[in-house]
C-alpha atoms as a PDB file:
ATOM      1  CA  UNK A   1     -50.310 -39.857 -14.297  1.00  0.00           C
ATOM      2  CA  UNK A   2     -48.781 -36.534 -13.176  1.00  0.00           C
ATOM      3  CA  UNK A   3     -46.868 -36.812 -10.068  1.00  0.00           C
ATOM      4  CA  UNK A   4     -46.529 -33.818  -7.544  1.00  0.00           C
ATOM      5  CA  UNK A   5     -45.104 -33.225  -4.119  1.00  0.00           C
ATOM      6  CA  UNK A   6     -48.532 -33.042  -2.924  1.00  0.00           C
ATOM      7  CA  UNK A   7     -49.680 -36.596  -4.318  1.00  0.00           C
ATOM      8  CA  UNK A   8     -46.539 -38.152  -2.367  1.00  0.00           C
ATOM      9  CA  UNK A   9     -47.057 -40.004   0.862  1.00  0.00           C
ATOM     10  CA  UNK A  10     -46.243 -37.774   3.696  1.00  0.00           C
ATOM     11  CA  UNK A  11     -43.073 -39.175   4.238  1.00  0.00           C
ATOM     12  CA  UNK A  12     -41.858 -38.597   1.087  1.00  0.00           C
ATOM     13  CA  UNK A  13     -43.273 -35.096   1.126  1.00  0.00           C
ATOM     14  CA  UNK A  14     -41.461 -34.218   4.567  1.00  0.00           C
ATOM     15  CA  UNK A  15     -37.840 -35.734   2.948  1.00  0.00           C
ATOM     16  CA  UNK A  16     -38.601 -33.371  -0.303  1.00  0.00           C
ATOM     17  CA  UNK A  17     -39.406 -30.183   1.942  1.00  0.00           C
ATOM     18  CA  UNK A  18     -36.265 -30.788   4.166  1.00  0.00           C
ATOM     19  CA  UNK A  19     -34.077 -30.839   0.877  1.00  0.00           C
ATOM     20  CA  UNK A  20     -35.349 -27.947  -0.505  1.00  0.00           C
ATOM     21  CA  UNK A  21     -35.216 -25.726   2.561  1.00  0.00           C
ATOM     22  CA  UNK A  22     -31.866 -27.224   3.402  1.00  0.00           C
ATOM     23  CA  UNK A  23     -28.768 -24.188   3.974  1.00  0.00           C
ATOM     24  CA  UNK A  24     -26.549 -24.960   0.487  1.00  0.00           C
ATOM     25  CA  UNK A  25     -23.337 -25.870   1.418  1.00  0.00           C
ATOM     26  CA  UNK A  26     -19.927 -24.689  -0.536  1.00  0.00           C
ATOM     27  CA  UNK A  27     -17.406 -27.424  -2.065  1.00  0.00           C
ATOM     28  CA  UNK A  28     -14.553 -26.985   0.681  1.00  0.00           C
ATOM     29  CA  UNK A  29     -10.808 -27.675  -1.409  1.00  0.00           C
ATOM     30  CA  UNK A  30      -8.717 -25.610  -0.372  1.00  0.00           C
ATOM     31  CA  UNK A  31      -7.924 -27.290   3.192  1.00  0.00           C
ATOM     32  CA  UNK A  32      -7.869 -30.739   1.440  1.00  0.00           C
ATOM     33  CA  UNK A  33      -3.828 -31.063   1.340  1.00  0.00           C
ATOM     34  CA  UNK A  34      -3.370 -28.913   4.462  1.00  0.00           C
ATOM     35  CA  UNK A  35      -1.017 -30.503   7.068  1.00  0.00           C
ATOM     36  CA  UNK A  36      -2.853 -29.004  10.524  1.00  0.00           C
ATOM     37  CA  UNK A  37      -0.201 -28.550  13.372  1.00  0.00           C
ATOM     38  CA  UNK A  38      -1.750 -28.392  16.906  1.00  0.00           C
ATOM     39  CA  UNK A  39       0.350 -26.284  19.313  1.00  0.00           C
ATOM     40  CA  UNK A  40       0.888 -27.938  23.280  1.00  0.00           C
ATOM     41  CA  UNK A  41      -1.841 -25.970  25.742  1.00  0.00           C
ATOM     42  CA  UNK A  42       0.507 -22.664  27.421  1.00  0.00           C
ATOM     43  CA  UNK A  43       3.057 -22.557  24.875  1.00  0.00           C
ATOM     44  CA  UNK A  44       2.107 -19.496  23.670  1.00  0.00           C
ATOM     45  CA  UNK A  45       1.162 -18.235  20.499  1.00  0.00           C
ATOM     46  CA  UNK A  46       3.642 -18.667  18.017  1.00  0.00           C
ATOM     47  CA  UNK A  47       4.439 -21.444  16.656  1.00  0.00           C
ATOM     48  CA  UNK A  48       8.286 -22.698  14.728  1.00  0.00           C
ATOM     49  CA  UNK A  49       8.752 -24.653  12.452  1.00  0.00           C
ATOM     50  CA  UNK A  50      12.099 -25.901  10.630  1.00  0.00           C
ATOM     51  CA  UNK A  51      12.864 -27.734   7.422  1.00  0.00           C
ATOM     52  CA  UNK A  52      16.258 -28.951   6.418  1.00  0.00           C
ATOM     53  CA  UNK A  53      17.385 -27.727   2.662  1.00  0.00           C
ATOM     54  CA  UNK A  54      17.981 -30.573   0.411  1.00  0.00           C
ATOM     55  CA  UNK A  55      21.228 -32.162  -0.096  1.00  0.00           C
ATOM     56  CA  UNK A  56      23.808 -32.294  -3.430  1.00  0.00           C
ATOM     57  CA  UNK A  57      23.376 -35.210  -5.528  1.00  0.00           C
ATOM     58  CA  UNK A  58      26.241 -37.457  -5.579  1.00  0.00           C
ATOM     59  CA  UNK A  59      26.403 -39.422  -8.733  1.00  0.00           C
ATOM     60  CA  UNK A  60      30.304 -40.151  -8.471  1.00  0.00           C
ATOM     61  CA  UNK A  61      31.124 -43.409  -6.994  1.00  0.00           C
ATOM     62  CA  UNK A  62      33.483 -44.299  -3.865  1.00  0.00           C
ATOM     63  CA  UNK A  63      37.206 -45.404  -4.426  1.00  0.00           C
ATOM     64  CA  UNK A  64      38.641 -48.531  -3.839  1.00  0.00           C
ATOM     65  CA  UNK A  65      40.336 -47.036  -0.994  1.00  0.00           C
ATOM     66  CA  UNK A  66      37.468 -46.308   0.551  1.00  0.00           C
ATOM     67  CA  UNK A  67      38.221 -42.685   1.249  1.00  0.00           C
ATOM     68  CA  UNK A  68      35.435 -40.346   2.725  1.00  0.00           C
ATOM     69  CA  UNK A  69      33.672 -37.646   0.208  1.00  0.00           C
ATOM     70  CA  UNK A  70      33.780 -34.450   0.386  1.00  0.00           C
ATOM     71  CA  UNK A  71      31.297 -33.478   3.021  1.00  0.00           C
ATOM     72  CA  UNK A  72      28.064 -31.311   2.433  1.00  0.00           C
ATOM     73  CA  UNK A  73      26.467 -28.710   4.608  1.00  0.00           C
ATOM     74  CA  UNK A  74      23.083 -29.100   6.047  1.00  0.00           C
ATOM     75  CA  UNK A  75      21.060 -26.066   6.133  1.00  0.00           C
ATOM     76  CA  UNK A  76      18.023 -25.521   8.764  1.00  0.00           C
ATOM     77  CA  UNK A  77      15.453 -22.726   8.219  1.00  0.00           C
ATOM     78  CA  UNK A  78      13.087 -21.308  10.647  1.00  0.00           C
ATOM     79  CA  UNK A  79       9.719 -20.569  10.577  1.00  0.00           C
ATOM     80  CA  UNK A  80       7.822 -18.527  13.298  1.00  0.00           C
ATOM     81  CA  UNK A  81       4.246 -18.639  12.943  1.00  0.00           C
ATOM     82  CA  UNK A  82       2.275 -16.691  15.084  1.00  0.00           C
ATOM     83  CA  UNK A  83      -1.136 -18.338  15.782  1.00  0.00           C
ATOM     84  CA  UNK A  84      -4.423 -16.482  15.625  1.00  0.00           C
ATOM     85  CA  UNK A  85      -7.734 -17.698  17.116  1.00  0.00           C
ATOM     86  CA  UNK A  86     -11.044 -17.110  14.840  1.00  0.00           C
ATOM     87  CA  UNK A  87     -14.610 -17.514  16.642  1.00  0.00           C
ATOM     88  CA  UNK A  88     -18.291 -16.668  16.498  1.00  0.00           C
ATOM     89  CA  UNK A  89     -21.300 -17.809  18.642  1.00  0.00           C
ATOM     90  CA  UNK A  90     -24.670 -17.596  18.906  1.00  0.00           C
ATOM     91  CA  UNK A  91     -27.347 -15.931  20.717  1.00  0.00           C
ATOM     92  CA  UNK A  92     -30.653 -17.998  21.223  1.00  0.00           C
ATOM     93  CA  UNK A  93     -33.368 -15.765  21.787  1.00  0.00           C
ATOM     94  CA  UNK A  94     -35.893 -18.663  22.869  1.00  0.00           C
ATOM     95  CA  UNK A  95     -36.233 -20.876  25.878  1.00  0.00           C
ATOM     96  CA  UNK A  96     -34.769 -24.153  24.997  1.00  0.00           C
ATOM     97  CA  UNK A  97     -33.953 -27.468  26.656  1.00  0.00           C
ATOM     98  CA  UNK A  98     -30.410 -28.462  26.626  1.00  0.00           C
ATOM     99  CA  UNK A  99     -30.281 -32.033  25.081  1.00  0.00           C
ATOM    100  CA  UNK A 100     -29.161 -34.134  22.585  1.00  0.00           C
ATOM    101  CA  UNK A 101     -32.637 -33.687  20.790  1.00  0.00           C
ATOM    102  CA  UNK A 102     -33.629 -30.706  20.569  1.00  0.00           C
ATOM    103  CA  UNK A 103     -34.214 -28.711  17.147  1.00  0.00           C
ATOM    104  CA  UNK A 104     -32.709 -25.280  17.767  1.00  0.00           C
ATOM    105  CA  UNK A 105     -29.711 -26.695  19.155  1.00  0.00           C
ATOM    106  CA  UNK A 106     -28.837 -29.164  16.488  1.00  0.00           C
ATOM    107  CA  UNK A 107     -29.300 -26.462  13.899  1.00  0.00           C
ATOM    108  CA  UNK A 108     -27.343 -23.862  15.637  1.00  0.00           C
ATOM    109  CA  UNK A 109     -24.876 -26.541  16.483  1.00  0.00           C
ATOM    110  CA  UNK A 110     -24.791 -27.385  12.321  1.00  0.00           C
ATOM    111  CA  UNK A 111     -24.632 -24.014  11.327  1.00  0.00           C
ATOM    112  CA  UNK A 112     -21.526 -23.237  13.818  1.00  0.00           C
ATOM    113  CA  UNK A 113     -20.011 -26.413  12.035  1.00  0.00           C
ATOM    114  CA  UNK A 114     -20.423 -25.321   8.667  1.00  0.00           C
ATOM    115  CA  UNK A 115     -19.720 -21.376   9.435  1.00  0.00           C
ATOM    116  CA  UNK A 116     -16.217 -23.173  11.087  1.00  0.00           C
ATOM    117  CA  UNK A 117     -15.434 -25.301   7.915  1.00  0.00           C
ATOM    118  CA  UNK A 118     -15.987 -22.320   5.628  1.00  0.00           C
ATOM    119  CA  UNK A 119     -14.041 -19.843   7.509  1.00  0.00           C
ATOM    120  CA  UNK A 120     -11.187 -22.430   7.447  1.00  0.00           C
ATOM    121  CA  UNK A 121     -11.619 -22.832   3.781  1.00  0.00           C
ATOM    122  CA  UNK A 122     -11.610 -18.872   3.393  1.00  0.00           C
ATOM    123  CA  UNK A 123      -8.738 -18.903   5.574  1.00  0.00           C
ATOM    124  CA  UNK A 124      -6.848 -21.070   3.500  1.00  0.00           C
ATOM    125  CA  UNK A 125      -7.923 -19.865   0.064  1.00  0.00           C
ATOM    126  CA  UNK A 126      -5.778 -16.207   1.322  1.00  0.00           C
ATOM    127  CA  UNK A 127      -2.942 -17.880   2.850  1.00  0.00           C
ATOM    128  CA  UNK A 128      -2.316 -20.078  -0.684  1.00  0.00           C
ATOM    129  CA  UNK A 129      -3.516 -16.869  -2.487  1.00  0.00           C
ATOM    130  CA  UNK A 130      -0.852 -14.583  -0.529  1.00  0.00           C
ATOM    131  CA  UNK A 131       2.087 -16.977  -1.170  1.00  0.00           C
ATOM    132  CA  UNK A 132       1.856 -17.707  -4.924  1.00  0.00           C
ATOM    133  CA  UNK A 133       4.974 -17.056  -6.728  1.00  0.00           C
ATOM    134  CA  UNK A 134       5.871 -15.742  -9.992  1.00  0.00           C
ATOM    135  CA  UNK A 135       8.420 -16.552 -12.479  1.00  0.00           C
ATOM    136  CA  UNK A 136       9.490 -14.145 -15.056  1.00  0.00           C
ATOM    137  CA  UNK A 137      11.349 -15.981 -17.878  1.00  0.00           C
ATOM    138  CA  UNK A 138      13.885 -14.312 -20.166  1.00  0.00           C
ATOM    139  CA  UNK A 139      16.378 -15.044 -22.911  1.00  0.00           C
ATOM    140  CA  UNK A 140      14.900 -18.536 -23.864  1.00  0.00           C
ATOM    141  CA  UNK A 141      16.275 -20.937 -26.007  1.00  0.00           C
ATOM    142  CA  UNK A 142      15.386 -19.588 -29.317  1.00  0.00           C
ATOM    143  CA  UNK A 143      17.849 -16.675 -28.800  1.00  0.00           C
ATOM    144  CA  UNK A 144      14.853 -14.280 -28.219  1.00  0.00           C
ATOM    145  CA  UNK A 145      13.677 -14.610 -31.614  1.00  0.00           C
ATOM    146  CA  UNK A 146      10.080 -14.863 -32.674  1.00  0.00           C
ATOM    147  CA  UNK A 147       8.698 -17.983 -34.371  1.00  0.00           C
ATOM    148  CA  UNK A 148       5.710 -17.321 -36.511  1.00  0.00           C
ATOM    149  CA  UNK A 149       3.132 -20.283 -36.021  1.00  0.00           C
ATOM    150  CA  UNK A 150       2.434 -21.881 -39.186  1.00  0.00           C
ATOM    151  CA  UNK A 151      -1.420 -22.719 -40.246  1.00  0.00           C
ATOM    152  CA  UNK A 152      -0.280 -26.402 -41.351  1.00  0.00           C
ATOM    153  CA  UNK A 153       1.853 -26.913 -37.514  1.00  0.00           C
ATOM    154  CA  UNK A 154      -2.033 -26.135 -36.190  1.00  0.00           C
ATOM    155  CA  UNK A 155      -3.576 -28.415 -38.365  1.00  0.00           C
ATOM    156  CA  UNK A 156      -1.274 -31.334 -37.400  1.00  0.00           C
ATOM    157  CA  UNK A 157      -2.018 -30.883 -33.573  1.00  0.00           C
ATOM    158  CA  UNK A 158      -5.625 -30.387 -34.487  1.00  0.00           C
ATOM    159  CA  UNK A 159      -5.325 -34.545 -36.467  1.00  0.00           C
ATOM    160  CA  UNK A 160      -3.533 -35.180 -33.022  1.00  0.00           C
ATOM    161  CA  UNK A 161      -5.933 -34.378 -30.470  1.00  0.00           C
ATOM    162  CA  UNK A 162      -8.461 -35.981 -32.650  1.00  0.00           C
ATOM    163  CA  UNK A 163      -6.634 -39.200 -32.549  1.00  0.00           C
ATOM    164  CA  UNK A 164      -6.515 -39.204 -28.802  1.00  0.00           C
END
């Protein structure tokens, strides 16, 4: 028995042509960890914000005395942010009825939604892209000498991986 869209029940045949004419939608990951700050209404548009340096270790122990330790300086720094507002819309070029069911509207309303979440993604992607740092490494522990990588050192990782 050969089964086909057109064989389905109509049901089934509507779900399978909404899926495949359905907008693809992107995997959205670089906003996942993002830590979104709203700003008070007439503040403005720039936004500070401060973070406290971390602090010495102190591994030593106290006295029996009791005396204080020495005493460490806490350092603020200062971020100004200034806030810039993103938007689109859309023109509807047919005669519509404004409610909760109508077609157009939910469609333009989904496709506002998912234009937003990908411009916020996009967004994102630069800002992590822009403030990715480099470390150059020098002198290392070998004295700047070159080790030649030996054919049996290779072999032994290659038993070790296997093992895993």
């Amino acid at each position: 028995m050969t089964v086909s869209i057109s064989s389905m029940p109509p049901q089934i045949q509507q779900r399978y042509n909404a899926k495949l004419l359905s907008t693809p939608e992107r995997n959205l990951i670089h906003n996942l960890f993002a830590v979104p700050v709203e700003l008070p209404d007439n503040n403005g548009f720039i936004d500070r914000q401060s973070r406290y340096d971390r602090l010495d270790l102190f591994p030593v122990p106290m006295d029996d005395a009791m005396t204080n330790p020495p005493s460490q300086q806490l350092n603020r720094v200062d971020v100004d942010c200034r806030v810039r507002v993103y938007s689109t819309y859309i023109v509807l070029t047919r005669q519509v009825t404004i409610t909760n069911e109508d077609p157009v509207l939910n469609s333009a309303a989904a496709r506002l939604g998912q234009a937003l979440r990908e411009t916020q993604d996009v967004l994102q992607r630069d800002s992590l892209e822009a403030t990715a740092s480099v470390v150059n490494c020098v002198s290392g522990g070998n004295g700047r000498k070159y080790v030649a990588v030996l054919k049996s050192s290779l072999i032994d990782l290659e038993l070790l991986a296997m093992a895993a």
